[in-house]
N, C-alpha and C. Protein backbone atom coordinates (compact mmCIF):
# COMPACT_ATOMS: atom_id res chain seq x y z
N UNK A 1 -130.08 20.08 -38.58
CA UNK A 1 -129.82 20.86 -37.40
C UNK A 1 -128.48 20.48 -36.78
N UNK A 2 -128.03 19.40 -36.98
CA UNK A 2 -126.40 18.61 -36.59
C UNK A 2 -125.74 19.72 -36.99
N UNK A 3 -124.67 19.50 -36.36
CA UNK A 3 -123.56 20.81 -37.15
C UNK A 3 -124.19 22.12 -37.20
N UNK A 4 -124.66 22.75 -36.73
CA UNK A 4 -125.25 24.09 -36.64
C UNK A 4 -124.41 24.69 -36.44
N UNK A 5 -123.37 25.75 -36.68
CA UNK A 5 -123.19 26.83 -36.32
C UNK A 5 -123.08 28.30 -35.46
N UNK A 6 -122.53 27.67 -34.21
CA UNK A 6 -123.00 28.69 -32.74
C UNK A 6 -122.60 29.79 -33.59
N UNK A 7 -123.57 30.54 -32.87
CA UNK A 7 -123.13 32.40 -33.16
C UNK A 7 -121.60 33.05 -32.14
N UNK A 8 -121.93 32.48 -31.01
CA UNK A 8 -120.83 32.57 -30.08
C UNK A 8 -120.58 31.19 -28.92
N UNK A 9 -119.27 31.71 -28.50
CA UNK A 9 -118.43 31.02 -27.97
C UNK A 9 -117.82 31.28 -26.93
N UNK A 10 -117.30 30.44 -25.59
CA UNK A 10 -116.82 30.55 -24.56
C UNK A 10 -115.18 30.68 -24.72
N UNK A 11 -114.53 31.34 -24.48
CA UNK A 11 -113.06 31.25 -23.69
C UNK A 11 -113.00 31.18 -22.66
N UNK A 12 -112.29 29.59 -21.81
CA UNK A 12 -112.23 29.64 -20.47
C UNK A 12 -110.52 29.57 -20.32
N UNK A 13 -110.21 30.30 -19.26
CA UNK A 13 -108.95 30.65 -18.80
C UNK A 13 -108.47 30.35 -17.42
N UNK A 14 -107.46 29.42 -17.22
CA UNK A 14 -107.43 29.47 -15.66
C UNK A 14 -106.33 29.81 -15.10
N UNK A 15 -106.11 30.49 -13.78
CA UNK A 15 -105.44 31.64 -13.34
C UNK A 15 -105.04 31.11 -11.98
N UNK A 16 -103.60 31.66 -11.72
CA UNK A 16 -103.10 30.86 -10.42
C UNK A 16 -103.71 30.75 -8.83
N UNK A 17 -104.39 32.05 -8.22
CA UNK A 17 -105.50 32.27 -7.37
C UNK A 17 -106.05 32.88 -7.01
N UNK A 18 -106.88 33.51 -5.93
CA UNK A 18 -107.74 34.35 -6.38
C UNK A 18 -107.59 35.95 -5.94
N UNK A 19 -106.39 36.01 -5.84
CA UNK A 19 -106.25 37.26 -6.42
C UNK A 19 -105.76 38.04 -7.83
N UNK A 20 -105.49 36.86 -8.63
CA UNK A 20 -104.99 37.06 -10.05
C UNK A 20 -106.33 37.00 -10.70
N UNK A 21 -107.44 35.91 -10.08
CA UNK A 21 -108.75 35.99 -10.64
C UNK A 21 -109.18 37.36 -10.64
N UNK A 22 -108.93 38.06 -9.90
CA UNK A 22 -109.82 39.24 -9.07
C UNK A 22 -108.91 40.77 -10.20
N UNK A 23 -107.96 40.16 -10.14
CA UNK A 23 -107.34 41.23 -11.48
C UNK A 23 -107.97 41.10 -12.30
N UNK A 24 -108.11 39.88 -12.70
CA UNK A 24 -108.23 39.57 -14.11
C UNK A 24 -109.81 40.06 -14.20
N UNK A 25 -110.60 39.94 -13.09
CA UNK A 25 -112.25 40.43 -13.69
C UNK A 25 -112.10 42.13 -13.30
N UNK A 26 -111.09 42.63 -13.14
CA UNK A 26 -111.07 44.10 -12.82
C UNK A 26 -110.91 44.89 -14.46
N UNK A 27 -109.81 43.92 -15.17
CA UNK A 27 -109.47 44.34 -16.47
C UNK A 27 -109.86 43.83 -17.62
N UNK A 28 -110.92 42.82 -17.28
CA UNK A 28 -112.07 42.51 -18.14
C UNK A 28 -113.11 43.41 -18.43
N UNK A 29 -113.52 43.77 -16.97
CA UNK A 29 -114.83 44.97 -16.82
C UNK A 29 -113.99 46.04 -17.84
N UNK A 30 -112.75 46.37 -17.57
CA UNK A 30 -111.89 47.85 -17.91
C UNK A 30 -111.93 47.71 -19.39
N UNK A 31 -111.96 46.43 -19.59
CA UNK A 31 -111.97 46.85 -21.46
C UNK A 31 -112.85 46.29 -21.87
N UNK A 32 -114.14 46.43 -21.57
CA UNK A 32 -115.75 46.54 -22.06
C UNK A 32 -116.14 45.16 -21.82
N UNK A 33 -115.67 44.03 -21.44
CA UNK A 33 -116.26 42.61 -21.66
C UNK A 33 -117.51 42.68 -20.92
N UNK A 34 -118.78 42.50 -21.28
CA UNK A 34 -119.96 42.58 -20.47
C UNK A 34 -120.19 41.16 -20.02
N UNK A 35 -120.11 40.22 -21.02
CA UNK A 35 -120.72 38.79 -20.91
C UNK A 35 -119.88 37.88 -20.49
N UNK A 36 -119.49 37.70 -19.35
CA UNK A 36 -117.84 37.70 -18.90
C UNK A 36 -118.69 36.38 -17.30
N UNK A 37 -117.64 36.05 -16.86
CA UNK A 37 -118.17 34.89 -15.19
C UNK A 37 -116.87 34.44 -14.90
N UNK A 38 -116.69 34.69 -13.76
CA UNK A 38 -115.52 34.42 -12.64
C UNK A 38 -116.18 33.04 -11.82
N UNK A 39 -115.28 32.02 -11.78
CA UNK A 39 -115.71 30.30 -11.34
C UNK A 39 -114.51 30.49 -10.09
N UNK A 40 -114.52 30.16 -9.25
CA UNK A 40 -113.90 29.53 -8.20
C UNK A 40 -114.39 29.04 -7.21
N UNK A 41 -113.46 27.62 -6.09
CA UNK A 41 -114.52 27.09 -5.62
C UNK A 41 -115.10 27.66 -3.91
N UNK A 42 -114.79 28.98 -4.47
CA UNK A 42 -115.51 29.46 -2.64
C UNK A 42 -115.40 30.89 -3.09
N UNK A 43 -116.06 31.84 -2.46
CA UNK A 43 -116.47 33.02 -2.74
C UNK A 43 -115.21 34.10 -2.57
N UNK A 44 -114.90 34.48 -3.12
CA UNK A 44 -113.65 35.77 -3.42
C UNK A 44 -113.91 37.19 -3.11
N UNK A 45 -114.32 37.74 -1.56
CA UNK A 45 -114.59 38.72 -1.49
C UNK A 45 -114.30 40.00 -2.50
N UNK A 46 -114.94 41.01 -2.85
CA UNK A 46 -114.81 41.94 -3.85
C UNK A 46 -115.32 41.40 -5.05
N UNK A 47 -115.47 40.57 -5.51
CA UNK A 47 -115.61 40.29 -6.87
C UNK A 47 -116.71 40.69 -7.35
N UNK A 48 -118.27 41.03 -7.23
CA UNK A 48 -118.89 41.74 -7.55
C UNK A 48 -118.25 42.86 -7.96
N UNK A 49 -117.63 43.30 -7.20
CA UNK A 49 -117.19 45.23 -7.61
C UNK A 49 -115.92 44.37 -8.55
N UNK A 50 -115.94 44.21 -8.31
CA UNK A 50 -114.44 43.79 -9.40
C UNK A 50 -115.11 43.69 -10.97
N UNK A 51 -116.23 43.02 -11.00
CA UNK A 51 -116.82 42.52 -11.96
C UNK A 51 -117.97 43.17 -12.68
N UNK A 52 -117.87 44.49 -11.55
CA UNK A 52 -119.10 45.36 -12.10
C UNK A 52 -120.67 45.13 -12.17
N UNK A 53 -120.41 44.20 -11.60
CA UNK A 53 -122.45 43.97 -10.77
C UNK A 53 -123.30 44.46 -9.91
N UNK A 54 -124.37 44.92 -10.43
CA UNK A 54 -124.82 45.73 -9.64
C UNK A 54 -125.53 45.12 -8.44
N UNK A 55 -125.79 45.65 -7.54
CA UNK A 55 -126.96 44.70 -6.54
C UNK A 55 -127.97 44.49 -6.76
N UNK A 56 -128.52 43.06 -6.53
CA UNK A 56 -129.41 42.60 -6.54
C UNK A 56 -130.78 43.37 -6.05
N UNK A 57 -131.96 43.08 -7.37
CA UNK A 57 -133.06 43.31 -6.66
C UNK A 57 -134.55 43.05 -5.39
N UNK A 58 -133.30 41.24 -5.11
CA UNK A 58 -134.12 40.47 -4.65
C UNK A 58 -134.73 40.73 -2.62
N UNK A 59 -133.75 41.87 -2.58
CA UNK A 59 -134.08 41.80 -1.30
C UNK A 59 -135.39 43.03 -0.96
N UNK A 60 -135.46 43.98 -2.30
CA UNK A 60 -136.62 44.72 -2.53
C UNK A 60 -138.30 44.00 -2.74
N UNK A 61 -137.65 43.12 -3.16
CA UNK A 61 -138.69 42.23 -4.10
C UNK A 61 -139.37 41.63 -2.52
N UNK A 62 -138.58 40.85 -1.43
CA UNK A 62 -139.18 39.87 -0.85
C UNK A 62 -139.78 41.34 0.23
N UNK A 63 -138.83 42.01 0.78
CA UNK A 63 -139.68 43.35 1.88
C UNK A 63 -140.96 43.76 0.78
N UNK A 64 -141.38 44.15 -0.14
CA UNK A 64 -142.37 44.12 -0.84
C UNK A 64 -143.46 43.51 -1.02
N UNK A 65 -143.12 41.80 -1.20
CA UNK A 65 -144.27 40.82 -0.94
C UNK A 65 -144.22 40.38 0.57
N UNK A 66 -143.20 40.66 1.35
CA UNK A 66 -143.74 40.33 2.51
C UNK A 66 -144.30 41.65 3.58
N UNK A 67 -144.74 42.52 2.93
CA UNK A 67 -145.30 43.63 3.26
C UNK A 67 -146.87 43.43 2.98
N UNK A 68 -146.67 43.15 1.36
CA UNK A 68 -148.58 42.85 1.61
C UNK A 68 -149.02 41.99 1.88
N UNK A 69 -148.19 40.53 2.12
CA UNK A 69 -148.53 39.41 3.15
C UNK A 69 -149.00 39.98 4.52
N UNK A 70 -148.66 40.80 4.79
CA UNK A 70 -148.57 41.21 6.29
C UNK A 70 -149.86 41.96 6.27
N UNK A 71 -149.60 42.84 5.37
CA UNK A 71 -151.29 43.88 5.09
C UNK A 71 -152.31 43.18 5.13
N UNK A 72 -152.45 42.35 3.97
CA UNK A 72 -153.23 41.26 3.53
C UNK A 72 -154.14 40.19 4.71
N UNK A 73 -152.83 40.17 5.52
CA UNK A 73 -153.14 38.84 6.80
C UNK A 73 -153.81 39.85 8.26
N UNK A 74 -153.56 41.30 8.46
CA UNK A 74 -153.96 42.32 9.08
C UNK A 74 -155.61 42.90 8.29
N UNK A 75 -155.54 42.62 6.75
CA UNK A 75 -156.91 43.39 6.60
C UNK A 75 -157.91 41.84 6.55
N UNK A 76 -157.34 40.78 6.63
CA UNK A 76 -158.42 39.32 6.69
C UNK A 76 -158.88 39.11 8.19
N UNK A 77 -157.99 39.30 8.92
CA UNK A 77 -158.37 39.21 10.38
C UNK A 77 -159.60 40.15 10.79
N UNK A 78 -159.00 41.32 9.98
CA UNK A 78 -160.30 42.54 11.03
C UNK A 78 -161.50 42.19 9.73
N UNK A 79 -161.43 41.89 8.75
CA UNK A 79 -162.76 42.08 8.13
C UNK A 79 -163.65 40.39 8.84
N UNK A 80 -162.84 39.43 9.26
CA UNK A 80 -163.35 38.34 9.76
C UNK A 80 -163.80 38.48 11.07
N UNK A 81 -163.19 39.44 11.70
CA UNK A 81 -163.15 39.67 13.01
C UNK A 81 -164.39 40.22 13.56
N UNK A 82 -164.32 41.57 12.83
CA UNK A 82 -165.05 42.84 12.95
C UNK A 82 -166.19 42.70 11.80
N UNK A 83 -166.39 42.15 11.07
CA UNK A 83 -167.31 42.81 9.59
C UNK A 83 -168.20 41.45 9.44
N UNK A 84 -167.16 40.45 9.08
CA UNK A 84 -167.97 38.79 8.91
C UNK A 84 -168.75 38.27 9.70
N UNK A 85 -167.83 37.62 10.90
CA UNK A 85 -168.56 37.13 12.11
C UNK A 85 -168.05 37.98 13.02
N UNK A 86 -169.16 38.93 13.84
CA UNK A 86 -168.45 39.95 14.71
C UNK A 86 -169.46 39.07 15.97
N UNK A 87 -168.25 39.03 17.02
CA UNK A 87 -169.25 38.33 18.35
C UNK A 87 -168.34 39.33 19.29
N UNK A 88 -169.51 39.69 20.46
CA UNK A 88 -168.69 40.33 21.21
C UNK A 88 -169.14 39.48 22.51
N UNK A 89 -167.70 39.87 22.90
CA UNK A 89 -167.64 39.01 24.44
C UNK A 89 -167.38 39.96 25.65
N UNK A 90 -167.40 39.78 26.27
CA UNK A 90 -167.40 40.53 28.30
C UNK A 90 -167.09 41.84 27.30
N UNK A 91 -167.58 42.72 26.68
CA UNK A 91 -167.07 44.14 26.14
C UNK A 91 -165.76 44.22 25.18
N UNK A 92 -165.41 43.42 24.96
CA UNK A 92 -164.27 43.23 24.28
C UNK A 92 -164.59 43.98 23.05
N UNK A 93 -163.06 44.34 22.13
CA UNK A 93 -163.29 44.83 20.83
C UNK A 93 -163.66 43.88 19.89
N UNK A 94 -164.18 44.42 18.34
CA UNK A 94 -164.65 43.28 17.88
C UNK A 94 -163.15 43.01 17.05
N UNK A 95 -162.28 43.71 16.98
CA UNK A 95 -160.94 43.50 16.52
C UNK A 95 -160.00 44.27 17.24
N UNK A 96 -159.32 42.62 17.85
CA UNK A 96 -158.51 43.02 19.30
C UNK A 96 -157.19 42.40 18.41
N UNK A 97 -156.25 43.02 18.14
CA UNK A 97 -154.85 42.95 17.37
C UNK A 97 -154.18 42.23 17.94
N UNK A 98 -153.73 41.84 19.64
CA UNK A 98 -152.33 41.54 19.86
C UNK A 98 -152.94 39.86 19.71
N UNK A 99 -154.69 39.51 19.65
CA UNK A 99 -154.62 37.95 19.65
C UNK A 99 -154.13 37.23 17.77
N UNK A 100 -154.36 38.92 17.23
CA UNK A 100 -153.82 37.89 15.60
C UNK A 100 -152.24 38.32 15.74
N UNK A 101 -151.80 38.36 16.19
CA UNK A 101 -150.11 39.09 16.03
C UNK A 101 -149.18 37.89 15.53
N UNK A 102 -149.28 36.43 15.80
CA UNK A 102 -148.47 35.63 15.72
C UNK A 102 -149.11 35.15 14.36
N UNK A 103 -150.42 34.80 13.91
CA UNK A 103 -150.42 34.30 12.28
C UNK A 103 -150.01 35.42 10.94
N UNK A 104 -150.41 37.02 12.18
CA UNK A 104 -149.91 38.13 11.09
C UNK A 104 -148.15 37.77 10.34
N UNK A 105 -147.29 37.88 11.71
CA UNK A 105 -145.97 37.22 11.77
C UNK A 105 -145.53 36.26 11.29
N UNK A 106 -146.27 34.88 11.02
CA UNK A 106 -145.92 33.77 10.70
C UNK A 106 -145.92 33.87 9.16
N UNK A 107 -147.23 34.92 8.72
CA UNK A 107 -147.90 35.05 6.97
C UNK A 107 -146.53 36.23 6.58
N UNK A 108 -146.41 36.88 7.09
CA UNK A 108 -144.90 37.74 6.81
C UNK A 108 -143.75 36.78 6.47
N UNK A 109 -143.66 36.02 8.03
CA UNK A 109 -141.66 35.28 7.26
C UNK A 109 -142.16 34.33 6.57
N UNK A 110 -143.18 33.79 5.98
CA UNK A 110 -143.63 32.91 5.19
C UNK A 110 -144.08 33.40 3.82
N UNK A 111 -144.30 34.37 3.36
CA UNK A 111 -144.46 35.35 2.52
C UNK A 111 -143.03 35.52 1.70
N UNK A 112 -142.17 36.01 2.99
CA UNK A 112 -141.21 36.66 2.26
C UNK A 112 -140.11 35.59 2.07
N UNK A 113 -139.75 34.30 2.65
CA UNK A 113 -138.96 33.09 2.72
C UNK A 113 -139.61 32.50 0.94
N UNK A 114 -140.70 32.40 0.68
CA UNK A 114 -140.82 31.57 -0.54
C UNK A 114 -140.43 33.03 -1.47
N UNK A 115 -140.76 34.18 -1.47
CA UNK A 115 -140.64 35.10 -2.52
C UNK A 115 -139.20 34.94 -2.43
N UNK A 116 -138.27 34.38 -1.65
CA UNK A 116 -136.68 34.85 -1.46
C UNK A 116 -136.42 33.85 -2.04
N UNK A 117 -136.63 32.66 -2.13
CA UNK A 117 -136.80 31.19 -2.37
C UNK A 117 -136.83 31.27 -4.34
N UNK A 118 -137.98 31.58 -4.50
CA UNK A 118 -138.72 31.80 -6.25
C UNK A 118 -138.00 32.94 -6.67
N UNK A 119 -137.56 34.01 -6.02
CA UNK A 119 -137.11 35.38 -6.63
C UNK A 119 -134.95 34.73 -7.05
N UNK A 120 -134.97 34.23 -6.22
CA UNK A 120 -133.59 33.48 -6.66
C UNK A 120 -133.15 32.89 -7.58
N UNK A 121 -134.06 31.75 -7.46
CA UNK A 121 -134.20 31.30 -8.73
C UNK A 121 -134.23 31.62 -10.13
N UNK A 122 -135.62 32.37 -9.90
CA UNK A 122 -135.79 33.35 -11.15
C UNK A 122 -134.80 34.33 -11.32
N UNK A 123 -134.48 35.25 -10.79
CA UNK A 123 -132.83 36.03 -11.29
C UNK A 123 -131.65 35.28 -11.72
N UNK A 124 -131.68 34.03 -11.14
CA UNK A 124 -130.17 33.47 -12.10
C UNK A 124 -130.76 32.67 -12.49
N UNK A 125 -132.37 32.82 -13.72
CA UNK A 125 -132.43 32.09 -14.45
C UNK A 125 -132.15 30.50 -14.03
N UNK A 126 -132.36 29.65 -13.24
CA UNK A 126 -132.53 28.68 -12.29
C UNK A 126 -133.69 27.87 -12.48
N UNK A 127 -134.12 26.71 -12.75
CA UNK A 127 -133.05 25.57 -12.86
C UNK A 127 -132.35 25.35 -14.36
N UNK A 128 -131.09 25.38 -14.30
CA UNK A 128 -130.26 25.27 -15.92
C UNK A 128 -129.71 24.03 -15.62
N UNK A 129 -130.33 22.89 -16.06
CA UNK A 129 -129.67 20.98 -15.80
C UNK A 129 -128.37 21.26 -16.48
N UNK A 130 -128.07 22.15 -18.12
CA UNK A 130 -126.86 22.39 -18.19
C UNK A 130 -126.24 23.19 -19.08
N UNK A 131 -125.15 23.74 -19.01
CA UNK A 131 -124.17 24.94 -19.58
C UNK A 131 -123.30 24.31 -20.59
N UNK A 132 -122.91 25.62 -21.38
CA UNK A 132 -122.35 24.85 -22.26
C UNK A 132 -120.41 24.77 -21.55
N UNK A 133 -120.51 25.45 -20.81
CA UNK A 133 -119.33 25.28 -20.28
C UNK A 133 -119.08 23.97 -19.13
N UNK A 134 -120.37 23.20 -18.88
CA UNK A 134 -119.57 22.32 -18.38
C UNK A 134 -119.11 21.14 -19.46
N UNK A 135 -118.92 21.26 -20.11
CA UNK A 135 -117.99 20.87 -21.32
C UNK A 135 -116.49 21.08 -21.22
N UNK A 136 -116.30 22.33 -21.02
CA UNK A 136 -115.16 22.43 -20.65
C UNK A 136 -114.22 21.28 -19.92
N UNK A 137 -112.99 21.17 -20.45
CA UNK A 137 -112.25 20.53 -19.36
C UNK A 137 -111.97 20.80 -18.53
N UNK A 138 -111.69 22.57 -18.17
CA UNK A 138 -110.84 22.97 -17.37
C UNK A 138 -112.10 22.80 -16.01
N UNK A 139 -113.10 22.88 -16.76
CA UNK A 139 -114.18 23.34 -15.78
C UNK A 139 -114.67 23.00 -14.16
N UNK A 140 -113.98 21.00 -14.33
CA UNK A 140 -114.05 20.39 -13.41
C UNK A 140 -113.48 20.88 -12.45
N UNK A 141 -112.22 21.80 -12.75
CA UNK A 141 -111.47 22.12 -11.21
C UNK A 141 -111.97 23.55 -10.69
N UNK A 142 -113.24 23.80 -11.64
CA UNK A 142 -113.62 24.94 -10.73
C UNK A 142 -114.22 24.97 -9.31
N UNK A 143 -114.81 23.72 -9.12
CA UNK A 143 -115.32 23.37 -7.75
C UNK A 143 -114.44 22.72 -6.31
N UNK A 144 -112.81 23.05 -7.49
CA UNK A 144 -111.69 22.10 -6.45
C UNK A 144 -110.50 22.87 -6.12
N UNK A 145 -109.90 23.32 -6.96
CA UNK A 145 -109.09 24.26 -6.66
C UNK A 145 -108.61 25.03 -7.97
N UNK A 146 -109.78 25.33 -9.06
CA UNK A 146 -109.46 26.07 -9.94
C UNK A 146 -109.92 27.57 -10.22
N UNK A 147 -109.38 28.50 -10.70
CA UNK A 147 -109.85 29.74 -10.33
C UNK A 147 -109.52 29.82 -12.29
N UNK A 148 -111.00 29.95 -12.74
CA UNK A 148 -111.46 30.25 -14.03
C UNK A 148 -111.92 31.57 -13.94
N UNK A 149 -111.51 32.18 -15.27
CA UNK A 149 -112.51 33.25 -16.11
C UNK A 149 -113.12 32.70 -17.14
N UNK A 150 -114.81 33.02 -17.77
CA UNK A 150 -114.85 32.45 -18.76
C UNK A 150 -115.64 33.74 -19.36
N UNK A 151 -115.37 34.09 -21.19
CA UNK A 151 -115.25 35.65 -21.65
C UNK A 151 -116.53 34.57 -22.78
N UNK A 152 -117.49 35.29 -23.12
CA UNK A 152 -118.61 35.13 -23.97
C UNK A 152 -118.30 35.95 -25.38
N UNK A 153 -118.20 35.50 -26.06
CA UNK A 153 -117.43 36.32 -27.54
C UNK A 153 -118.26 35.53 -28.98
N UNK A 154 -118.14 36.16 -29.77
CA UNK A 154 -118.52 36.38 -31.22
C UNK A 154 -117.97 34.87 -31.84
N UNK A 155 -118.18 34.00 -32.88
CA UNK A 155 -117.79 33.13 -32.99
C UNK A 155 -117.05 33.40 -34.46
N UNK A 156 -116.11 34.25 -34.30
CA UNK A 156 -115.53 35.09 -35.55
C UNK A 156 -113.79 34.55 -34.96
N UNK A 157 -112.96 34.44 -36.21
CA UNK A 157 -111.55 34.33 -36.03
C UNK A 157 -110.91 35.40 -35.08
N UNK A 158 -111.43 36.79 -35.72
CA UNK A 158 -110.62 38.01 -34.99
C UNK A 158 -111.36 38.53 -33.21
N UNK A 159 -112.80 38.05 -33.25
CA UNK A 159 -112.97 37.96 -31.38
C UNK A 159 -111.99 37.33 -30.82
N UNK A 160 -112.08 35.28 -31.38
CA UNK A 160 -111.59 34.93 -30.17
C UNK A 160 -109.81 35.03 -30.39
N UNK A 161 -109.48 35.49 -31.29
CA UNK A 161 -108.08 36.04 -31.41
C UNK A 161 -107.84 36.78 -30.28
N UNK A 162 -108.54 37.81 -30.15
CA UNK A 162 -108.38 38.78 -29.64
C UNK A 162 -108.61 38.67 -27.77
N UNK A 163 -110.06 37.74 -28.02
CA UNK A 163 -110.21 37.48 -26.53
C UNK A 163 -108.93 36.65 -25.69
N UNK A 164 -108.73 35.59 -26.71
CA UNK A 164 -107.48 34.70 -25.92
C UNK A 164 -106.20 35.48 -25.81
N UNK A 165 -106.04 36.54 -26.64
CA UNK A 165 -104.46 37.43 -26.26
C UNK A 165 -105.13 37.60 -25.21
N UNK A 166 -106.16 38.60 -25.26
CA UNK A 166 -106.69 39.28 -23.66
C UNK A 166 -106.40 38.72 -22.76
N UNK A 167 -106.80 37.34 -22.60
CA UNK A 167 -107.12 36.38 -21.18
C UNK A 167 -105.77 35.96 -20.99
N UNK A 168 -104.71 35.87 -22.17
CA UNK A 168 -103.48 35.30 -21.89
C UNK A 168 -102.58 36.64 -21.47
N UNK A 169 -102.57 37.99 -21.73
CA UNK A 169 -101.89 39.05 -21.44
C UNK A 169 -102.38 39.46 -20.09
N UNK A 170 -103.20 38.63 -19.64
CA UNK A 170 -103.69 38.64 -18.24
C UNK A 170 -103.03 37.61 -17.23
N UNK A 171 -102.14 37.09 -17.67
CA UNK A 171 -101.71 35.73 -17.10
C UNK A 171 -102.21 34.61 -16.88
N UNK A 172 -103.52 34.60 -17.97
CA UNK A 172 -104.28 33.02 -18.22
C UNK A 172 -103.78 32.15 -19.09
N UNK A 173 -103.77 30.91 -18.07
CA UNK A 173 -103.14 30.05 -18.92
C UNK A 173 -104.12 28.60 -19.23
N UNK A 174 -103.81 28.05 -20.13
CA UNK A 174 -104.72 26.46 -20.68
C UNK A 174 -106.04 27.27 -21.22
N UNK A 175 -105.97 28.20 -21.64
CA UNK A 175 -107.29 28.88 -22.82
C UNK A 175 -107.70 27.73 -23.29
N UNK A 176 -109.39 27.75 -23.15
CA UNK A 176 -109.98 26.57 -24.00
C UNK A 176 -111.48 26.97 -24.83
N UNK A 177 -111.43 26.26 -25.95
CA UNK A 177 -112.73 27.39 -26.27
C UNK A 177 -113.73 25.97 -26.83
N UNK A 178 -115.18 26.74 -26.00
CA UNK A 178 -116.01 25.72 -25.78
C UNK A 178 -117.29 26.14 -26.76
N UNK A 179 -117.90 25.70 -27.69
CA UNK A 179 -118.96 26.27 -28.39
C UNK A 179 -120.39 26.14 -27.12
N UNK A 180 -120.69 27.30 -27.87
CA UNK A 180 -122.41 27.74 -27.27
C UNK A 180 -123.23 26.78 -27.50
């Protein structure tokens, strides 16, 4: 199993700042690169659209489970209330709403905080201890003052031929190629 043979391979490229980054993932998307990641160490407004990502599903996901948290914590009250143990007092209803309003509330942002929590995770594939790009050398200065592209390619002579003109006709410079 030593010496195995990746199928593919990383090109990482690093670029003067982040608006050359922000070209550079505009004309990545433009000439088909799908498997493609923009590194810098603080967020580069636009770059989603730059990069062609769509929005996230996670904020559907948590209004969803924290909807039937809410249902859920509204139909336990009245069946406990009203159906289980029903006691009535001075005429009162046997399911009077505004006294459950605060555990209804609490089972909602608590509902939807862990689904936001687990749904995160799970979309970027989370926890990864490690990549094959932190191998990279260049990689270290992505968290400092380096503004990387890194292009996912075929582990064939004529891809990364082709990918490193790309990344270099882009004005990337110190191309480094990291196996999968």
């Amino acid at each position: 199993m030593a010496n195995q043979k990746s199928d593919f391979v990383y090109l990482v490229s690093e670029f003067n700042g982040p608006s050359e980054l922000l070209r550079a993932a505009e004309k990545l998307r433009d000439a088909g690169y799908r498997d493609f990641d923009c590194h810098s160490p603080y967020p580069i407004h636009g770059m989603d659209q730059a990069m062609g990502l769509k929005r996230s599903p996670l904020g559907y996901i948590v209004f969803l489970v924290g909807f039937c948290g809410v249902t859920g914590m509204i139909a336990l009250t009245w069946w406990v209330s009203a159906v289980a143990y029903p006691v009535i007092i001075s005429g009162k209803p046997l399911f009077s709403y505004p006294a459950y309003v605060p555990p209804i509330f609490a089972i909602g942002v608590l509902s939807g905080g862990i689904t936001a929590l687990l749904g995160m995770l799970a979309l970027n594939k989370l926890p990864r201890p490690h990549h094959p790009l932190f191998d990279a050398g260049l990689f270290s200065k992505a968290t400092d003052d380096g503004f990387l592209a890194s292009v996912r390619v075929e582990n064939r002579p004529e891809s990364i031929d082709a990918a490193r003109a790309f990344l270099e006709s882009l004005e990337g410079k110190n191309t480094e190629i990291v196996n999968d």
